[in-house]
N, C-alpha and C. Protein backbone atom coordinates (compact mmCIF):
# COMPACT_ATOMS: atom_id res chain seq x y z
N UNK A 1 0.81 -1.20 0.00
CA UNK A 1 0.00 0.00 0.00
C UNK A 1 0.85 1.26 0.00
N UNK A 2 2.50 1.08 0.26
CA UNK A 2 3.30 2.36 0.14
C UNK A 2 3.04 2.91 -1.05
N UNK A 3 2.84 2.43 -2.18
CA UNK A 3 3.26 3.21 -3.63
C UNK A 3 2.06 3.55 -4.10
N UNK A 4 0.81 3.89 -3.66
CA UNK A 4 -0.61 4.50 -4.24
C UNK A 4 0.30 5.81 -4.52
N UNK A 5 -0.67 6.18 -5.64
CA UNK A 5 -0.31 7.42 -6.23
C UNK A 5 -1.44 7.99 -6.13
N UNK A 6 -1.68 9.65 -5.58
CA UNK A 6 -3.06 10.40 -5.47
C UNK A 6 -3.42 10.42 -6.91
N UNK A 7 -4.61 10.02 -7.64
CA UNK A 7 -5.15 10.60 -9.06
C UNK A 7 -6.00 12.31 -9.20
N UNK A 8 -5.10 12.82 -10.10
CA UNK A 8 -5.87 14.05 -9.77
C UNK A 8 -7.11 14.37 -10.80
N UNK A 9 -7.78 15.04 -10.00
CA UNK A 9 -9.95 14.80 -11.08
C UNK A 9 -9.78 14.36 -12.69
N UNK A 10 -9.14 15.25 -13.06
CA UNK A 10 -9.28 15.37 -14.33
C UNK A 10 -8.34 13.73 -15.19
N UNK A 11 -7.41 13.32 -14.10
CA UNK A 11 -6.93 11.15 -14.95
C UNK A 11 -8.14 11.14 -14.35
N UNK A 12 -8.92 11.14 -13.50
CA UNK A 12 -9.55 10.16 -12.83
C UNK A 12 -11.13 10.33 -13.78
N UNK A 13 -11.53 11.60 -14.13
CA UNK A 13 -12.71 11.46 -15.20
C UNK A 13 -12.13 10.72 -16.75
N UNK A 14 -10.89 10.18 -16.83
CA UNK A 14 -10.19 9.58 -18.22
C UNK A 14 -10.87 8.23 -18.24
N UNK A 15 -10.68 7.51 -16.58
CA UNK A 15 -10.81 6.38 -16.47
C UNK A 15 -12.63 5.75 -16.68
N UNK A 16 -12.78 4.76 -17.78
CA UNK A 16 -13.54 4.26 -18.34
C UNK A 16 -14.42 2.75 -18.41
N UNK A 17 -14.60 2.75 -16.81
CA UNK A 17 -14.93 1.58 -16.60
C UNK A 17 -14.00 -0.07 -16.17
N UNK A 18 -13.08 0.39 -16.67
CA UNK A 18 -11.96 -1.00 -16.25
C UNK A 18 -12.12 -2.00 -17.23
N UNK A 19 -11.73 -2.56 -17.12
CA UNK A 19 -11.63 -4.41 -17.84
C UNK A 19 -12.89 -5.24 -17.20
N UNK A 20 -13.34 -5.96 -18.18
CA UNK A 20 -14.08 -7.16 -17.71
C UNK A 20 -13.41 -7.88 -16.56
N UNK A 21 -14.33 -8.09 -15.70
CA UNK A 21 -13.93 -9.28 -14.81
C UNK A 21 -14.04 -11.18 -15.17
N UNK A 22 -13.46 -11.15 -14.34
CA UNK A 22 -13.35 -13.27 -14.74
C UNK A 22 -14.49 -13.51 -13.58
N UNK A 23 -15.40 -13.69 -14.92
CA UNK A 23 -16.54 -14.59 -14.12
C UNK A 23 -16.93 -15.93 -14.15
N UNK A 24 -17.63 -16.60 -12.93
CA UNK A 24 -17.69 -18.02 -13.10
C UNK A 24 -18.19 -18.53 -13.99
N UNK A 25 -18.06 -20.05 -14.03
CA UNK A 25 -18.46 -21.06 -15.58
C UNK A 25 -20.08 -20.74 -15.47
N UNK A 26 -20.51 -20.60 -16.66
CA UNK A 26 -21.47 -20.30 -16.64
C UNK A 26 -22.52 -19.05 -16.81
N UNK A 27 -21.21 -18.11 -16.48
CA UNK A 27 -21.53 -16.50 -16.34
C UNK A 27 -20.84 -15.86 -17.73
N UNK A 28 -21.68 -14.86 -17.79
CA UNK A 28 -20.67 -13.55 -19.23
C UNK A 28 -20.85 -12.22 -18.71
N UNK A 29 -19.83 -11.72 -19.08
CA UNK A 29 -19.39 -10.04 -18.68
C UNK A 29 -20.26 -9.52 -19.30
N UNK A 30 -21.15 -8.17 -18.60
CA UNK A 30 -21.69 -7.12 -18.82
C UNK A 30 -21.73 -5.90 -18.68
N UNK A 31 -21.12 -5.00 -19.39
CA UNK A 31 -21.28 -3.92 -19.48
C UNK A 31 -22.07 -2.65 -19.21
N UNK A 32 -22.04 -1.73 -18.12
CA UNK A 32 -23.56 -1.19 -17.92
C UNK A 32 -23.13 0.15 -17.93
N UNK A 33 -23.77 0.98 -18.96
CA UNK A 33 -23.78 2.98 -18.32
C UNK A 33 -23.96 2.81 -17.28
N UNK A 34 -23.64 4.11 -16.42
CA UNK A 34 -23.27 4.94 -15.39
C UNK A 34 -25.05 5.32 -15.15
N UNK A 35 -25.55 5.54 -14.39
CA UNK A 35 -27.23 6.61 -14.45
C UNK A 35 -27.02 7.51 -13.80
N UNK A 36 -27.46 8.45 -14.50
CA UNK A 36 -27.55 10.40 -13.48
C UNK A 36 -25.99 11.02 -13.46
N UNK A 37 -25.06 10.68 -14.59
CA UNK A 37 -23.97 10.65 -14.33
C UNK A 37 -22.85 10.07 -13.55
N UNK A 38 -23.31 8.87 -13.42
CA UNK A 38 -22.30 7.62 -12.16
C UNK A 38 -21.71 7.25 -13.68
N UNK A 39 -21.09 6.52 -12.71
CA UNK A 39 -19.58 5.89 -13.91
C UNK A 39 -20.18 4.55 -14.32
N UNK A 40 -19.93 4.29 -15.07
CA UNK A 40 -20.27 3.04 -16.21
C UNK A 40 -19.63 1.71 -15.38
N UNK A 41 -19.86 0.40 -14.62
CA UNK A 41 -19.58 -0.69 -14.46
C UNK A 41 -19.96 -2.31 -15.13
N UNK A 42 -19.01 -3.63 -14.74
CA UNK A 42 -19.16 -4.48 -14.86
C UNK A 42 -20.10 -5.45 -14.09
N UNK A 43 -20.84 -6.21 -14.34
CA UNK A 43 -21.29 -7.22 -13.76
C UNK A 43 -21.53 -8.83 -14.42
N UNK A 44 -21.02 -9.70 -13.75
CA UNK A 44 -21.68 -11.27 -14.12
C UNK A 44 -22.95 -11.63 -13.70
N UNK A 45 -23.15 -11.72 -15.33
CA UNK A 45 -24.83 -12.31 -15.51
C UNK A 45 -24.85 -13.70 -16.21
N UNK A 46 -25.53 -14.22 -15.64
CA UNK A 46 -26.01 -15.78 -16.26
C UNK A 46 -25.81 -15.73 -17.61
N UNK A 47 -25.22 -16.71 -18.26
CA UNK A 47 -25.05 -16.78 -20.07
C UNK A 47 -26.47 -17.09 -20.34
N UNK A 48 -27.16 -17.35 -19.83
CA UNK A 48 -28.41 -17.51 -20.81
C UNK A 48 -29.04 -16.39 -20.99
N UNK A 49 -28.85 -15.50 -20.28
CA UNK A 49 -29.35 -13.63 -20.37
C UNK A 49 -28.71 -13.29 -21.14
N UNK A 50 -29.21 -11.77 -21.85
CA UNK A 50 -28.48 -11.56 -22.60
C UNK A 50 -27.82 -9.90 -21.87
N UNK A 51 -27.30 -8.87 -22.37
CA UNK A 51 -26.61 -8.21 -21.43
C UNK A 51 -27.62 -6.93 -21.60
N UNK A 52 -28.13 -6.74 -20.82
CA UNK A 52 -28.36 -5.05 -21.25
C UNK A 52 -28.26 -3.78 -20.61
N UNK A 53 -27.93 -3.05 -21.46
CA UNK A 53 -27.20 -1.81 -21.89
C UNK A 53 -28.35 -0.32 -21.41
C-alpha cells in the first residue's frame, strides 16, 4: 500500500470503466452505463441472459 499514487480529477474522469472481470463457468461479462452521471460498471450475468445496456 506504500506506492498508491493520489489521481488528480481530471486522470480520474479519463478512467472508463476498467476491464471485464473473470466470471464463473457459466456466467458472461456485462457492461452497464453509469445513471444520473455515475460511472459506467461491470457485472456477471447468467449466459443464458443476454446483457443489457
Amino acid at each position: 500500500m506504500k506506492n498508491l499514487k493520489k489521481l488528480a480529477k481530471s486522470e480520474l474522469k479519463k478512467i472508463n470503466g476498467g476491464n471485464a472481470p473473470q466470471c464463473g463457468e457459466g456466467q458472461i461479462a456485462c457492461h452497464h452505463k453509469g445513471e444520473n452521471g455515475g460511472p459506467s460498471y461491470w457485472t456477471c450475468e447468467m449466459a443464458e441472459t443476454y446483457c443489457r445496456f
